[in-house]
N, C-alpha and C. Protein backbone atom coordinates (compact mmCIF):
# COMPACT_ATOMS: atom_id res chain seq x y z
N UNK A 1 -17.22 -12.35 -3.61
CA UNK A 1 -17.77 -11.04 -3.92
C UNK A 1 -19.27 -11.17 -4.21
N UNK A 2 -20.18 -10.25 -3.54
CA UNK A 2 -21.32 -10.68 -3.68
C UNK A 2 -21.95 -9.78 -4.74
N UNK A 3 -22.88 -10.52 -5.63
CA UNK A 3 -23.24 -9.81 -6.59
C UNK A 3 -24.08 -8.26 -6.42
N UNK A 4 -24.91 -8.89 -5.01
CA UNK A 4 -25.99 -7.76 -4.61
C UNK A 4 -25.01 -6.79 -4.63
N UNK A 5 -23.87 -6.63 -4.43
CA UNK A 5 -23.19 -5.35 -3.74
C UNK A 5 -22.40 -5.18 -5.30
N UNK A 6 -22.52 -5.92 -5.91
CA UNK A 6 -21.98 -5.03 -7.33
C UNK A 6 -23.19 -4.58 -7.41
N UNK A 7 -24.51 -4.87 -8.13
CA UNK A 7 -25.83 -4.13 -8.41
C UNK A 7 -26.14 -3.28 -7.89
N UNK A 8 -26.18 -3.11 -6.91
CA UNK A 8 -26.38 -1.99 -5.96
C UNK A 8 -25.51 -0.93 -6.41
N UNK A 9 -24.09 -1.01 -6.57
CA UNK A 9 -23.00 -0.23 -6.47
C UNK A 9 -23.22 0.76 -8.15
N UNK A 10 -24.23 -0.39 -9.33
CA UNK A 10 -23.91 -0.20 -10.65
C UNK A 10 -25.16 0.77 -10.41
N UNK A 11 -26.33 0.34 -9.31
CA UNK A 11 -27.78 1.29 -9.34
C UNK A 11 -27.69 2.82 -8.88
N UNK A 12 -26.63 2.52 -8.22
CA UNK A 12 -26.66 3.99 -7.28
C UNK A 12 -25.76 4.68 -8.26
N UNK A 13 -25.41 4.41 -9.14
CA UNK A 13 -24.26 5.09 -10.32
C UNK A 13 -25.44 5.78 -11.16
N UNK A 14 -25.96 4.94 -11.48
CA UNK A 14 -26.90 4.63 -12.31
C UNK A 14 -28.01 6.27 -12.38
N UNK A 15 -28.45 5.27 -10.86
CA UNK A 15 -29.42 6.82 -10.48
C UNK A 15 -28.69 8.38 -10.02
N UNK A 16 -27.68 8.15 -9.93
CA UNK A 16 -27.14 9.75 -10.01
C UNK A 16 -27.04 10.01 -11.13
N UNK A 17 -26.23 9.47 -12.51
CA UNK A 17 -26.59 9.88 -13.50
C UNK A 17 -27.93 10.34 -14.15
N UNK A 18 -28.54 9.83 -14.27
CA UNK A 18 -30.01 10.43 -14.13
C UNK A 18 -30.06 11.38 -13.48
N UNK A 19 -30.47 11.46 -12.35
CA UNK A 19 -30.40 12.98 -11.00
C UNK A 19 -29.77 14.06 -11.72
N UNK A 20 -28.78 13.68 -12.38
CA UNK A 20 -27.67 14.94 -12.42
C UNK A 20 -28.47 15.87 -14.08
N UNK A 21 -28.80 14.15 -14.91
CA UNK A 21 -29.77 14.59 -16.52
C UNK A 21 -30.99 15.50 -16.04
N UNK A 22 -31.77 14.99 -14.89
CA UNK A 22 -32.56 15.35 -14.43
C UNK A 22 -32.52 17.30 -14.58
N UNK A 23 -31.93 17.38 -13.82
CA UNK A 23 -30.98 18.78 -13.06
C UNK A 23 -30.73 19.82 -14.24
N UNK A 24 -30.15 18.70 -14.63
CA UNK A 24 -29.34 19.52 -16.15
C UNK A 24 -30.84 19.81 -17.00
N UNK A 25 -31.90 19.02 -17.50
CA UNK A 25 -32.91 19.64 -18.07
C UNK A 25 -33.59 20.33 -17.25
N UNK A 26 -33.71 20.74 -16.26
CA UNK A 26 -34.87 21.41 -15.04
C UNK A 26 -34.01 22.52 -16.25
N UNK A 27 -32.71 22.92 -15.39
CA UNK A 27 -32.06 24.38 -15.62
C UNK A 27 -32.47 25.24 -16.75
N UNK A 28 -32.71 23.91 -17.95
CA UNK A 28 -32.46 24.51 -19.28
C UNK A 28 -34.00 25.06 -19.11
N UNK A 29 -35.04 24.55 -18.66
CA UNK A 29 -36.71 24.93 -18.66
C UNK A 29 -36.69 25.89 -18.32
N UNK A 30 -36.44 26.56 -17.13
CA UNK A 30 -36.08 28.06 -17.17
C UNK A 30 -35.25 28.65 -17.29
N UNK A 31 -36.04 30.07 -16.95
CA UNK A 31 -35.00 31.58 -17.95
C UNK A 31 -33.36 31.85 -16.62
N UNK A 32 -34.04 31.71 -15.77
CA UNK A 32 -32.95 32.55 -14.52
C UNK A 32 -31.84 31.11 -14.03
N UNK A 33 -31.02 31.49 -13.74
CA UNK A 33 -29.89 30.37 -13.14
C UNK A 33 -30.65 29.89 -12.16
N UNK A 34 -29.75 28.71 -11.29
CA UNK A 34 -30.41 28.52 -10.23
C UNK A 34 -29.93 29.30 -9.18
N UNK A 35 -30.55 29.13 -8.20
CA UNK A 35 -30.43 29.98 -6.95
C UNK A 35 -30.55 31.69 -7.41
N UNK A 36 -31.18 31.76 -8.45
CA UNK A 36 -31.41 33.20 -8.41
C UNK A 36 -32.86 33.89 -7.96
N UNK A 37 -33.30 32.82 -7.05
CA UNK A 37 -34.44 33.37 -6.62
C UNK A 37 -36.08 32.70 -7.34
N UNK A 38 -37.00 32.95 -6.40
CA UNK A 38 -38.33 32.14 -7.08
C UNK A 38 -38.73 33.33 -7.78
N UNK A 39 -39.47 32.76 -8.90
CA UNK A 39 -40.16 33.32 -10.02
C UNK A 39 -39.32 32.96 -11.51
N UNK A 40 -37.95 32.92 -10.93
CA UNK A 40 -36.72 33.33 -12.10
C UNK A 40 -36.08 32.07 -12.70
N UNK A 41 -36.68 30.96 -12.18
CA UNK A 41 -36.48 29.89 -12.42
C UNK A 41 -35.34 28.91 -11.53
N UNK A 42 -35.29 29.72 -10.42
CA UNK A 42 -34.42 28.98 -9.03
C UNK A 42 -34.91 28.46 -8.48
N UNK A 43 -36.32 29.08 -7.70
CA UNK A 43 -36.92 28.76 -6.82
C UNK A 43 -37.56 27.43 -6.91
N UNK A 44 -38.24 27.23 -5.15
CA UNK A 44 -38.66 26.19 -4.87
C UNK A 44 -37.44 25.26 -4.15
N UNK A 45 -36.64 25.62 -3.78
CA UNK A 45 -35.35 24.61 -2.69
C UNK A 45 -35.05 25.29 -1.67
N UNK A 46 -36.11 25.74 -1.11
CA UNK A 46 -35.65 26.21 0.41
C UNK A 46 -35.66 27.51 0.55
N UNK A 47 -35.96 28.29 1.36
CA UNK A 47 -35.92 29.48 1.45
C UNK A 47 -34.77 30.17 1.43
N UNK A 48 -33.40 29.90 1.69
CA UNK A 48 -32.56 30.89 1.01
C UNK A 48 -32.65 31.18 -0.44
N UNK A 49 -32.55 29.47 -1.16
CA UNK A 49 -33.06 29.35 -2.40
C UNK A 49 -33.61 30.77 -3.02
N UNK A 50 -35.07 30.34 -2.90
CA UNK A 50 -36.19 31.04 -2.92
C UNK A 50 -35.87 32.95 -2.43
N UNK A 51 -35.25 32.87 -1.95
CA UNK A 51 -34.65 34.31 -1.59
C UNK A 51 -33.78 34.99 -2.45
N UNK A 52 -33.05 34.45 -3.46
CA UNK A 52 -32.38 34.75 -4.54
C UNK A 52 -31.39 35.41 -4.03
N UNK A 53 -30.56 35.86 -4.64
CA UNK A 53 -29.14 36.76 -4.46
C UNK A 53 -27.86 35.59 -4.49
N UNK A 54 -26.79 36.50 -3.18
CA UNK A 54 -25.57 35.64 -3.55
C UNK A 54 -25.69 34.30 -2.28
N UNK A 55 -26.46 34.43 -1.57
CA UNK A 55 -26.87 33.02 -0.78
C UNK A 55 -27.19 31.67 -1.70
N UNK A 56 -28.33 32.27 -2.12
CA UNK A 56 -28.97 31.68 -3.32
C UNK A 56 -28.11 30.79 -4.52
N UNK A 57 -27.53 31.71 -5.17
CA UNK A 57 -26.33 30.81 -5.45
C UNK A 57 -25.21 30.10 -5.32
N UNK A 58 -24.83 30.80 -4.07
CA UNK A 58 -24.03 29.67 -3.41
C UNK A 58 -24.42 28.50 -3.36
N UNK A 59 -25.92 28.74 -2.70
CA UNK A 59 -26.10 27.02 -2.14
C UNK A 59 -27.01 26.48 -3.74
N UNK A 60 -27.07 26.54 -4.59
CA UNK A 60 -26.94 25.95 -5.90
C UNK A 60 -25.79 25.58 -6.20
N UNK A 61 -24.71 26.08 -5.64
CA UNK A 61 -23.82 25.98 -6.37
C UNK A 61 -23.01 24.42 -5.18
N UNK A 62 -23.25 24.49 -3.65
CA UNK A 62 -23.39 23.77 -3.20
C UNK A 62 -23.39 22.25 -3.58
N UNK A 63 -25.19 22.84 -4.42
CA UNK A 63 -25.88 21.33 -4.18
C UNK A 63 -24.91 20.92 -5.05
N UNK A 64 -24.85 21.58 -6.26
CA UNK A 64 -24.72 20.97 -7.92
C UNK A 64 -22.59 20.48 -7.06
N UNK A 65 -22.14 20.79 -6.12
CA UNK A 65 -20.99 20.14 -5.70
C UNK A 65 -20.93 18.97 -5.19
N UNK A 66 -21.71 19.06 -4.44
CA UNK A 66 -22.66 17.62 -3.38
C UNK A 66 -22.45 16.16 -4.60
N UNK A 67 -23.45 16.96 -5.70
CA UNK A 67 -23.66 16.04 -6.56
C UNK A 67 -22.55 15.60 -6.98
N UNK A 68 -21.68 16.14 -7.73
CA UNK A 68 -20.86 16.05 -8.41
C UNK A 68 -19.58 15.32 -7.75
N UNK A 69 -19.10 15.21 -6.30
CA UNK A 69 -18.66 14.37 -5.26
C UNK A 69 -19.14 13.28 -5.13
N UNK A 70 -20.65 13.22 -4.74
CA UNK A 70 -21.35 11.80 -4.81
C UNK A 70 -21.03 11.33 -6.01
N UNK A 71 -21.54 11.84 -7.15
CA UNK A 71 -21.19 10.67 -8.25
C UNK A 71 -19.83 10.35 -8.21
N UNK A 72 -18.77 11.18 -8.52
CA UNK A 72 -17.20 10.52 -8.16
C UNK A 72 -16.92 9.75 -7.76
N UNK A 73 -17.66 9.90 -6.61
CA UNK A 73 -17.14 8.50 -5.52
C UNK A 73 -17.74 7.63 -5.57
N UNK A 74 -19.20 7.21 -6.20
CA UNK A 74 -19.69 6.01 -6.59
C UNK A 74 -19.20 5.66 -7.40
N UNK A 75 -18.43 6.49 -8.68
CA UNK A 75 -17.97 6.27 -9.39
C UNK A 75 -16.69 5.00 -9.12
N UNK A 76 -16.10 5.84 -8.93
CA UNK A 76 -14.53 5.15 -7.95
C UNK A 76 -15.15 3.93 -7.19
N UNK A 77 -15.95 3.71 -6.69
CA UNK A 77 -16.36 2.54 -6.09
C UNK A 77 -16.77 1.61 -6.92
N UNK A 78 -17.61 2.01 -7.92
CA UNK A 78 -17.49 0.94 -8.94
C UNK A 78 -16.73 0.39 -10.00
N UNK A 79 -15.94 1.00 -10.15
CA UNK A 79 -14.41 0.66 -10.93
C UNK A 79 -13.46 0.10 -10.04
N UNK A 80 -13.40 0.36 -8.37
CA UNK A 80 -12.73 -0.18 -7.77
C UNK A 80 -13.38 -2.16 -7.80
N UNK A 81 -15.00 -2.38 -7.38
CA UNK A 81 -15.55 -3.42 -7.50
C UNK A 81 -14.91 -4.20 -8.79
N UNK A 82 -15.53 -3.31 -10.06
CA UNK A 82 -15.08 -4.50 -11.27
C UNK A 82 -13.51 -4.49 -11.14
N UNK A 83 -13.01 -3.72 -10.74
CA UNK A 83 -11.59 -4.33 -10.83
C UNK A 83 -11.15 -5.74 -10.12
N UNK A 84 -12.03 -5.66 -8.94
CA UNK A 84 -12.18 -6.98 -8.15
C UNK A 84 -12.66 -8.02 -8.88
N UNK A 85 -13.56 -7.86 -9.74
CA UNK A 85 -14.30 -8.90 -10.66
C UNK A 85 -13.66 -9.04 -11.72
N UNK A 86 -12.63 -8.41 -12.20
CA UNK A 86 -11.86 -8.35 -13.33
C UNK A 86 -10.93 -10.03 -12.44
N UNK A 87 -10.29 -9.25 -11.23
CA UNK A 87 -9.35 -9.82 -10.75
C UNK A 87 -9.51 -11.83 -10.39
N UNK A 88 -11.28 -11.78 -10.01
CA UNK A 88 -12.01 -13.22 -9.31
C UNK A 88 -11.96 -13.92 -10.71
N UNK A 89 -12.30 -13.23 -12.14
CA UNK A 89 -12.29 -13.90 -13.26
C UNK A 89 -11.41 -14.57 -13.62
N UNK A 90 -10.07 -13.71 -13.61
CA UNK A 90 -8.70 -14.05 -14.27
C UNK A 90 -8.58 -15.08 -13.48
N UNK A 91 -8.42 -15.24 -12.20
CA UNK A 91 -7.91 -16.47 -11.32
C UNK A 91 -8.79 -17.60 -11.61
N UNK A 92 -10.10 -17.67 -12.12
CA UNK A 92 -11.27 -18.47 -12.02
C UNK A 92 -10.15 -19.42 -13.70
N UNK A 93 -10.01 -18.59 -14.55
CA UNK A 93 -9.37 -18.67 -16.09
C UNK A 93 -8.18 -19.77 -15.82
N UNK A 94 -7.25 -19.19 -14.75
CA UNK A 94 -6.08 -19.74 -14.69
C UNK A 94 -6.25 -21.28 -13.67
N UNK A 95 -7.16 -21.05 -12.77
CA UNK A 95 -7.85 -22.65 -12.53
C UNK A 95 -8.29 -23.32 -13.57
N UNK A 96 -9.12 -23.11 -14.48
CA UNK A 96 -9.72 -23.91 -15.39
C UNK A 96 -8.48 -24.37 -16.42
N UNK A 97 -7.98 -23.36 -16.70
CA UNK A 97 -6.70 -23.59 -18.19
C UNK A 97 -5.69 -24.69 -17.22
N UNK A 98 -5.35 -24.82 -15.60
CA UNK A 98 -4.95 -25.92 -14.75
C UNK A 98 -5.29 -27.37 -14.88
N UNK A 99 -6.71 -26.91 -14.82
CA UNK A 99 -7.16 -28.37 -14.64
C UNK A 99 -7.52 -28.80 -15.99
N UNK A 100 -7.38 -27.60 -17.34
CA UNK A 100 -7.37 -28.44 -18.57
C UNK A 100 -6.29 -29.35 -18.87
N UNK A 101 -5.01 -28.57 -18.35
CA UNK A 101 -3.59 -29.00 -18.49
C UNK A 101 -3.23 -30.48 -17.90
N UNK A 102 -3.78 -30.53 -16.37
CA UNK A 102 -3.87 -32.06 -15.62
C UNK A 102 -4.50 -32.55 -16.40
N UNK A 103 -5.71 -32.54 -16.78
CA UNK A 103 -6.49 -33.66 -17.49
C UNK A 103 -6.12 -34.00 -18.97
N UNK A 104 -5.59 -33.43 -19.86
CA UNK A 104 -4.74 -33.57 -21.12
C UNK A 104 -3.73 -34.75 -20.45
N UNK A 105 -2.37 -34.73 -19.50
CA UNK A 105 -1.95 -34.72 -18.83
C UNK A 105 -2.24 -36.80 -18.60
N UNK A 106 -3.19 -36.51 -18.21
CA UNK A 106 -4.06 -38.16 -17.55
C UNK A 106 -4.64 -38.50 -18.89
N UNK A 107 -4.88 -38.02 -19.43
CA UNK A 107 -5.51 -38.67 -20.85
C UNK A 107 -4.44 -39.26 -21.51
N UNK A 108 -2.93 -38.44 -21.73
CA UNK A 108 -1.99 -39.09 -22.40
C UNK A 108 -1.24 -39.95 -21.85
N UNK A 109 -1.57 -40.22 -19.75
CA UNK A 109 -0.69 -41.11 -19.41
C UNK A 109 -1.74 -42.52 -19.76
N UNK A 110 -2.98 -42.78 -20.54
CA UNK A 110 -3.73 -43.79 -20.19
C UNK A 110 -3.42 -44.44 -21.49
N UNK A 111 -3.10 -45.75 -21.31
CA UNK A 111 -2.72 -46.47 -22.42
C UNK A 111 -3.87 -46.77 -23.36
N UNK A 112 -3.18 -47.01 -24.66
CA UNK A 112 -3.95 -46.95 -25.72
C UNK A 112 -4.71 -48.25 -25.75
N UNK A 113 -6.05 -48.65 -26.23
CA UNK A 113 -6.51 -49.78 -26.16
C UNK A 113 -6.15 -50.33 -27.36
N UNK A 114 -6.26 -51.89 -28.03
CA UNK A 114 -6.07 -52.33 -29.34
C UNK A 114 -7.10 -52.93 -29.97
């Protein structure tokens, strides 16, 4: 299992959380929901956006779905990974506690000196 692809997997988690904090304080800065149009604190994402009404919020309501899918599923991808790393550990454990056992094992078959 390669590490790059856990890091990666923990960054892209990472940075949607953020994205999403991001999002979440824009909203609170202004007065109007999103997608209710420019001036009102929607605008600026595109001209339906910017056009306000029930377009407007739809596709706010869209994005803020988009998002909320993406993170899930990075999510799930990275719990699926450490579960893998949960899994490479335990076996790594049960080799070592092996070869503690053989070598105990050879130590007690070696005769005692006088």
């Amino acid at each position: 299992m390669p590490y790059l692809e856990y890091e990666s997997n923990a960054l892209l988690a990472i940075n949607l959380l953020t994205h999403k904090k991001v999002f979440q304080n824009r909203d609170r800065m202004y007065s109007g929901e999103p997608g209710s149009g420019a001036g009102k604190g929607g605008g600026g994402g595109g001209a339906i956006r910017d056009a306000g009404g029930s377009f407007g919020k739809m596709e706010a309501a869209r994005e803020d779905q988009y998002f909320y899918n993406k993170q899930k599923e990075q999510l799930e991808n990275l719990k699926g990974h450490l579960d893998k790393e949960i899994a490479f550990h335990q076996e790594q454990i049960k080799r070592h506690e092996d070869a503690i056992r053989r070598h105990k094992q050879q130590m007690a078959e070696i005769p005692e000196s006088k």
